[in-house]
N, C-alpha and C. Protein backbone atom coordinates (compact mmCIF):
# COMPACT_ATOMS: atom_id res chain seq x y z
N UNK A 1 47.53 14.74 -22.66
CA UNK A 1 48.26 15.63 -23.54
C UNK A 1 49.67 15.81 -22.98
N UNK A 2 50.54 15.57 -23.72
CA UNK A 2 51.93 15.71 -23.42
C UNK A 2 52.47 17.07 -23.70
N UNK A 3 53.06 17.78 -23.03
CA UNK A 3 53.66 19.27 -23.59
C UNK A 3 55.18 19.51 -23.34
N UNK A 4 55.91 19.84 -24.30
CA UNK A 4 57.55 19.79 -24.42
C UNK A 4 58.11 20.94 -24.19
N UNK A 5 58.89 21.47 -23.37
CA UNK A 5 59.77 22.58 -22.90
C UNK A 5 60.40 22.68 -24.55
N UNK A 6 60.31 23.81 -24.72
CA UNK A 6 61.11 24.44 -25.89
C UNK A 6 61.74 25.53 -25.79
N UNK A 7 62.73 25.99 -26.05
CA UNK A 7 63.22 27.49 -26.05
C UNK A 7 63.52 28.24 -27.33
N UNK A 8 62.16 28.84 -27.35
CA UNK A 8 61.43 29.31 -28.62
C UNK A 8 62.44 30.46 -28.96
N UNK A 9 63.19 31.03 -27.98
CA UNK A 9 63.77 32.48 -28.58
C UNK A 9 64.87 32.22 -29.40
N UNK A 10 65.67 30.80 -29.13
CA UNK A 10 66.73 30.49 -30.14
C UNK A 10 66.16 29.43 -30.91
N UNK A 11 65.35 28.77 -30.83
CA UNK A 11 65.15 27.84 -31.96
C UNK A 11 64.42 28.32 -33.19
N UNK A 12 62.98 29.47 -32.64
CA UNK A 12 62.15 30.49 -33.58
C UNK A 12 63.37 30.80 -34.23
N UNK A 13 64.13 32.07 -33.60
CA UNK A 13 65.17 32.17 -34.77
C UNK A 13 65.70 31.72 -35.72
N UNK A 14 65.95 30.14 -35.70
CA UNK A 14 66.94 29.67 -36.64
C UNK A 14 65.79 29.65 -37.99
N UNK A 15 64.19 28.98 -37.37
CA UNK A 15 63.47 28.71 -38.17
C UNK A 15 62.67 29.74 -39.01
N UNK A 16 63.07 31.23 -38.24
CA UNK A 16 62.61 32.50 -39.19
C UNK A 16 63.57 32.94 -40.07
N UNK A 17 64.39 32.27 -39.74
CA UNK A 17 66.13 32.74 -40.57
C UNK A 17 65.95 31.70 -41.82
N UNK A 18 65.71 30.82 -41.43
CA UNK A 18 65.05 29.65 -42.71
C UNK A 18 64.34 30.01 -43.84
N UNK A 19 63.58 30.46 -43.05
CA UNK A 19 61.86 30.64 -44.08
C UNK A 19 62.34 32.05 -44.62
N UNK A 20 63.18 33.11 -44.13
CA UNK A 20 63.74 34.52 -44.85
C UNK A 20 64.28 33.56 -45.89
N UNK A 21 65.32 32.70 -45.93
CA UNK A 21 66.47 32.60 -46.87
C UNK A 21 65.73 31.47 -47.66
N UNK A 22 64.52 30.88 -47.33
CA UNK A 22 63.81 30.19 -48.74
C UNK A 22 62.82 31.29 -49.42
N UNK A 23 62.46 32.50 -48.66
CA UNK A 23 61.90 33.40 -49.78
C UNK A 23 62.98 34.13 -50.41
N UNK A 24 63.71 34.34 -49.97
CA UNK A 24 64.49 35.72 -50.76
C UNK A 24 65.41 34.86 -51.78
N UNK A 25 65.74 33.37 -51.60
CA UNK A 25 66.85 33.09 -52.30
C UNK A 25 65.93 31.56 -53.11
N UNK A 26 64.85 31.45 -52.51
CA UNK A 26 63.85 30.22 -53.79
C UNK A 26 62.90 31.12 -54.74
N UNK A 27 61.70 31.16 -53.58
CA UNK A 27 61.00 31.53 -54.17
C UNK A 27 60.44 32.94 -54.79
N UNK A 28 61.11 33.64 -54.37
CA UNK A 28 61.23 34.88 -54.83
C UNK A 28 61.70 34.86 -56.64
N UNK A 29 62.60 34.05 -56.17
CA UNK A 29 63.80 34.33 -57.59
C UNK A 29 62.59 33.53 -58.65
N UNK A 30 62.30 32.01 -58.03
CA UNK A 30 61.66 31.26 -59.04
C UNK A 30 60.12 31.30 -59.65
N UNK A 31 59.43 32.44 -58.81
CA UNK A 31 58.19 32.74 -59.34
C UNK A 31 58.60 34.00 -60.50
N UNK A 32 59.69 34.29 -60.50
CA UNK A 32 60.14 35.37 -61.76
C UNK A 32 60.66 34.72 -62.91
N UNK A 33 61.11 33.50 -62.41
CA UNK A 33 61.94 33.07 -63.52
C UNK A 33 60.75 31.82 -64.11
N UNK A 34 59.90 31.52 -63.65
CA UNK A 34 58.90 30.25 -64.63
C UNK A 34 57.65 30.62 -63.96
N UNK A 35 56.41 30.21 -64.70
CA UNK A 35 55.21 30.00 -64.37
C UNK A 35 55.15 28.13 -64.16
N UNK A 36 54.77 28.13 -63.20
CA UNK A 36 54.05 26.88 -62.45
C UNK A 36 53.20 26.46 -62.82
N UNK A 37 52.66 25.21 -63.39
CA UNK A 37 51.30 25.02 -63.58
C UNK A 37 50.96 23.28 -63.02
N UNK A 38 51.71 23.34 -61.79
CA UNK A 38 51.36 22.11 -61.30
C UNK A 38 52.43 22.40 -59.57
N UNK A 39 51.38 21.95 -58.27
CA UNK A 39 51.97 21.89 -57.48
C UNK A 39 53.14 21.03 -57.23
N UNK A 40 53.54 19.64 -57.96
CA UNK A 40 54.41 18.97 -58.27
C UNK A 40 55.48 19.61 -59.15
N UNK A 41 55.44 20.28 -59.90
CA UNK A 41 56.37 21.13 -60.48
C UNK A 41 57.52 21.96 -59.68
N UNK A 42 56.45 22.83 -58.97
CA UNK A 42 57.26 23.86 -57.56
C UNK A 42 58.03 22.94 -57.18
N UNK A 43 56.99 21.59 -56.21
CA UNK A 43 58.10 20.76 -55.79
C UNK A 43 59.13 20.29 -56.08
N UNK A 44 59.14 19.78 -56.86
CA UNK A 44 60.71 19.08 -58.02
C UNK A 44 61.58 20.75 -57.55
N UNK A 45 61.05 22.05 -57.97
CA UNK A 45 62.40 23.11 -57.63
C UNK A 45 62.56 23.29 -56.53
N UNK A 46 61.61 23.16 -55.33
CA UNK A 46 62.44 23.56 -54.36
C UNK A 46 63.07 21.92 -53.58
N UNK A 47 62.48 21.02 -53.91
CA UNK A 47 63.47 20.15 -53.78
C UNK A 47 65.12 20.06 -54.11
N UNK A 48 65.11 20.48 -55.29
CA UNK A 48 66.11 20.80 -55.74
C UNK A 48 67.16 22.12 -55.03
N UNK A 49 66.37 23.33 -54.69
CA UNK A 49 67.28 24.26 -53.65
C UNK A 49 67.46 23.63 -52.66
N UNK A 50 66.30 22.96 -51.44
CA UNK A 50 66.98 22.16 -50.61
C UNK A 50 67.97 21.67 -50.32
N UNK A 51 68.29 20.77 -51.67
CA UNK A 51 69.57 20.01 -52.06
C UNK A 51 70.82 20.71 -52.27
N UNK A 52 70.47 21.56 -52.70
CA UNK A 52 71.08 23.05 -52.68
C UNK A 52 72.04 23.62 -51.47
N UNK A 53 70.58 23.83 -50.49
CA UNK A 53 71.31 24.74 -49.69
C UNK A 53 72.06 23.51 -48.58
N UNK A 54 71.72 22.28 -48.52
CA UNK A 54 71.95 21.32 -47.56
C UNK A 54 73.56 20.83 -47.67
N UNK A 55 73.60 20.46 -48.93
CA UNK A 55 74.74 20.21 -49.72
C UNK A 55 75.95 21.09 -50.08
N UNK A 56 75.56 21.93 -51.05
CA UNK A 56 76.42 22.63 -51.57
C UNK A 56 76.62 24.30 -51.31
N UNK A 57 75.64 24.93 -50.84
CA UNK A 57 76.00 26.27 -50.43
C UNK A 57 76.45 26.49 -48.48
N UNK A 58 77.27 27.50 -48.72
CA UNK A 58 78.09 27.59 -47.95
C UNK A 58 76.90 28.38 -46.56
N UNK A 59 77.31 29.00 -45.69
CA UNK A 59 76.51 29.06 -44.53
C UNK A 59 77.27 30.12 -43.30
N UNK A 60 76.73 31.57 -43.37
CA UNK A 60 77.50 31.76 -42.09
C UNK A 60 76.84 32.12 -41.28
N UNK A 61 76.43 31.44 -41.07
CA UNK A 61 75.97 31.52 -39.84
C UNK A 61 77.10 31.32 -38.38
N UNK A 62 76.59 31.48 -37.09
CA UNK A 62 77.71 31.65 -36.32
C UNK A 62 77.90 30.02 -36.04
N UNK A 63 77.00 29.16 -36.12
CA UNK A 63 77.19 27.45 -35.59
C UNK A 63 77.98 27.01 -36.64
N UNK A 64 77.52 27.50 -38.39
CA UNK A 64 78.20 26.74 -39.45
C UNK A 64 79.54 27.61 -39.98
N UNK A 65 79.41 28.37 -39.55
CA UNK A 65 81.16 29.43 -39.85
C UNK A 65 81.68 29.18 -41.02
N UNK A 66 80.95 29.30 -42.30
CA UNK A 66 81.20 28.42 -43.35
C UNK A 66 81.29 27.62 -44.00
N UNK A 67 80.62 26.79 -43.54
CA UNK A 67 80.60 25.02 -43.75
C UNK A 67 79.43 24.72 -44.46
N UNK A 68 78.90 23.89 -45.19
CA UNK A 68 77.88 23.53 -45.55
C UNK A 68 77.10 22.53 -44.26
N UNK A 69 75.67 22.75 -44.64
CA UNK A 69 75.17 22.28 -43.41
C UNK A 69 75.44 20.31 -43.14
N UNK A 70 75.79 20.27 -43.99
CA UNK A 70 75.52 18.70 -44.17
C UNK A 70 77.62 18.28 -43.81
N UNK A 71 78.30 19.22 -43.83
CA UNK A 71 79.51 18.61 -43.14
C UNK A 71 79.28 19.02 -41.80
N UNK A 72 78.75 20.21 -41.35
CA UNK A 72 78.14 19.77 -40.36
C UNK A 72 77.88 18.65 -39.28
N UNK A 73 76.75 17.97 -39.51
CA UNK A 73 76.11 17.15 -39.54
C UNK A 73 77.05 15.81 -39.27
N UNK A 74 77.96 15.72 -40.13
CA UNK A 74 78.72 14.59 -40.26
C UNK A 74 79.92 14.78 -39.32
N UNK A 75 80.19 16.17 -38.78
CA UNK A 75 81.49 16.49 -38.08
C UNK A 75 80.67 16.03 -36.63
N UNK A 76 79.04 16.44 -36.43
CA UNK A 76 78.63 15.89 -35.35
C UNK A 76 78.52 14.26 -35.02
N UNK A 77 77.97 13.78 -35.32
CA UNK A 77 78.55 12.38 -36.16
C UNK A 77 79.70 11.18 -35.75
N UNK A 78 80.97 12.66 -36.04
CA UNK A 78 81.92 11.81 -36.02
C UNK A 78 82.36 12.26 -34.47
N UNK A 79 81.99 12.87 -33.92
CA UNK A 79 81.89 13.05 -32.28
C UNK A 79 81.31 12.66 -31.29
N UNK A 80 79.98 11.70 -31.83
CA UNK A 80 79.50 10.78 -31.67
C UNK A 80 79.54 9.54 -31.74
N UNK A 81 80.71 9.19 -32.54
CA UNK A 81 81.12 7.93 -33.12
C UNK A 81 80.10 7.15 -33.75
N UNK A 82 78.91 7.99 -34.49
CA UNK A 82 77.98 7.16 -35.23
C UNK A 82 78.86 7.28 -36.69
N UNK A 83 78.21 6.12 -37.30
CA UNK A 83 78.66 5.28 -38.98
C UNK A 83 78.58 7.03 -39.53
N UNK A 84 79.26 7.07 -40.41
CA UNK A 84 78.51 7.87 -41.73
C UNK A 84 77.81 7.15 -42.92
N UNK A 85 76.70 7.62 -43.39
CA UNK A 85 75.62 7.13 -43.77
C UNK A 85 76.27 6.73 -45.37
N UNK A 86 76.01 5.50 -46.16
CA UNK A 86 76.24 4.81 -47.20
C UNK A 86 76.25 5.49 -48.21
């Protein structure tokens, strides 16, 4: 069994800060606004917020200071001198 050093007190965070801002800002909103009648259904919407929040909504967090997460990503990237993706 292999076991990985983690440092749960800042990483938990980011990932409880996650799961707050997909209830209060997905699914909260979208079990008011449609009835579901297929687990593939949900999926297709929150696929769609995903795309959402990855892409196009903004972020303040203190790492993204406004940025969307996905320029982000690409500002790391380019500090890395890896390609940007096709």
């Amino acid at each position: 069994m292999v076991h990985f050093s983690v440092e749960i007190y800042k990483s938990n965070g980011m990932v409880e800060r996650f799961n707050r801002t997909l209830l209060e800002e997905f699914y909260q909103i979208a079990m008011l606004k449609k009835i579901y009648t297929s687990l593939d259904e949900l999926q297709d919407d929150l696929d769609q917020f995903i795309y959402y929040y990855n892409f196009k909504r903004t972020n303040q967090g203190y790492r993204l200071n406004g940025k969307i997460p996905y320029q982000k990503l690409l500002n790391g990237m380019r500090k890395l001198s890896l390609p940007e993706p096709g």
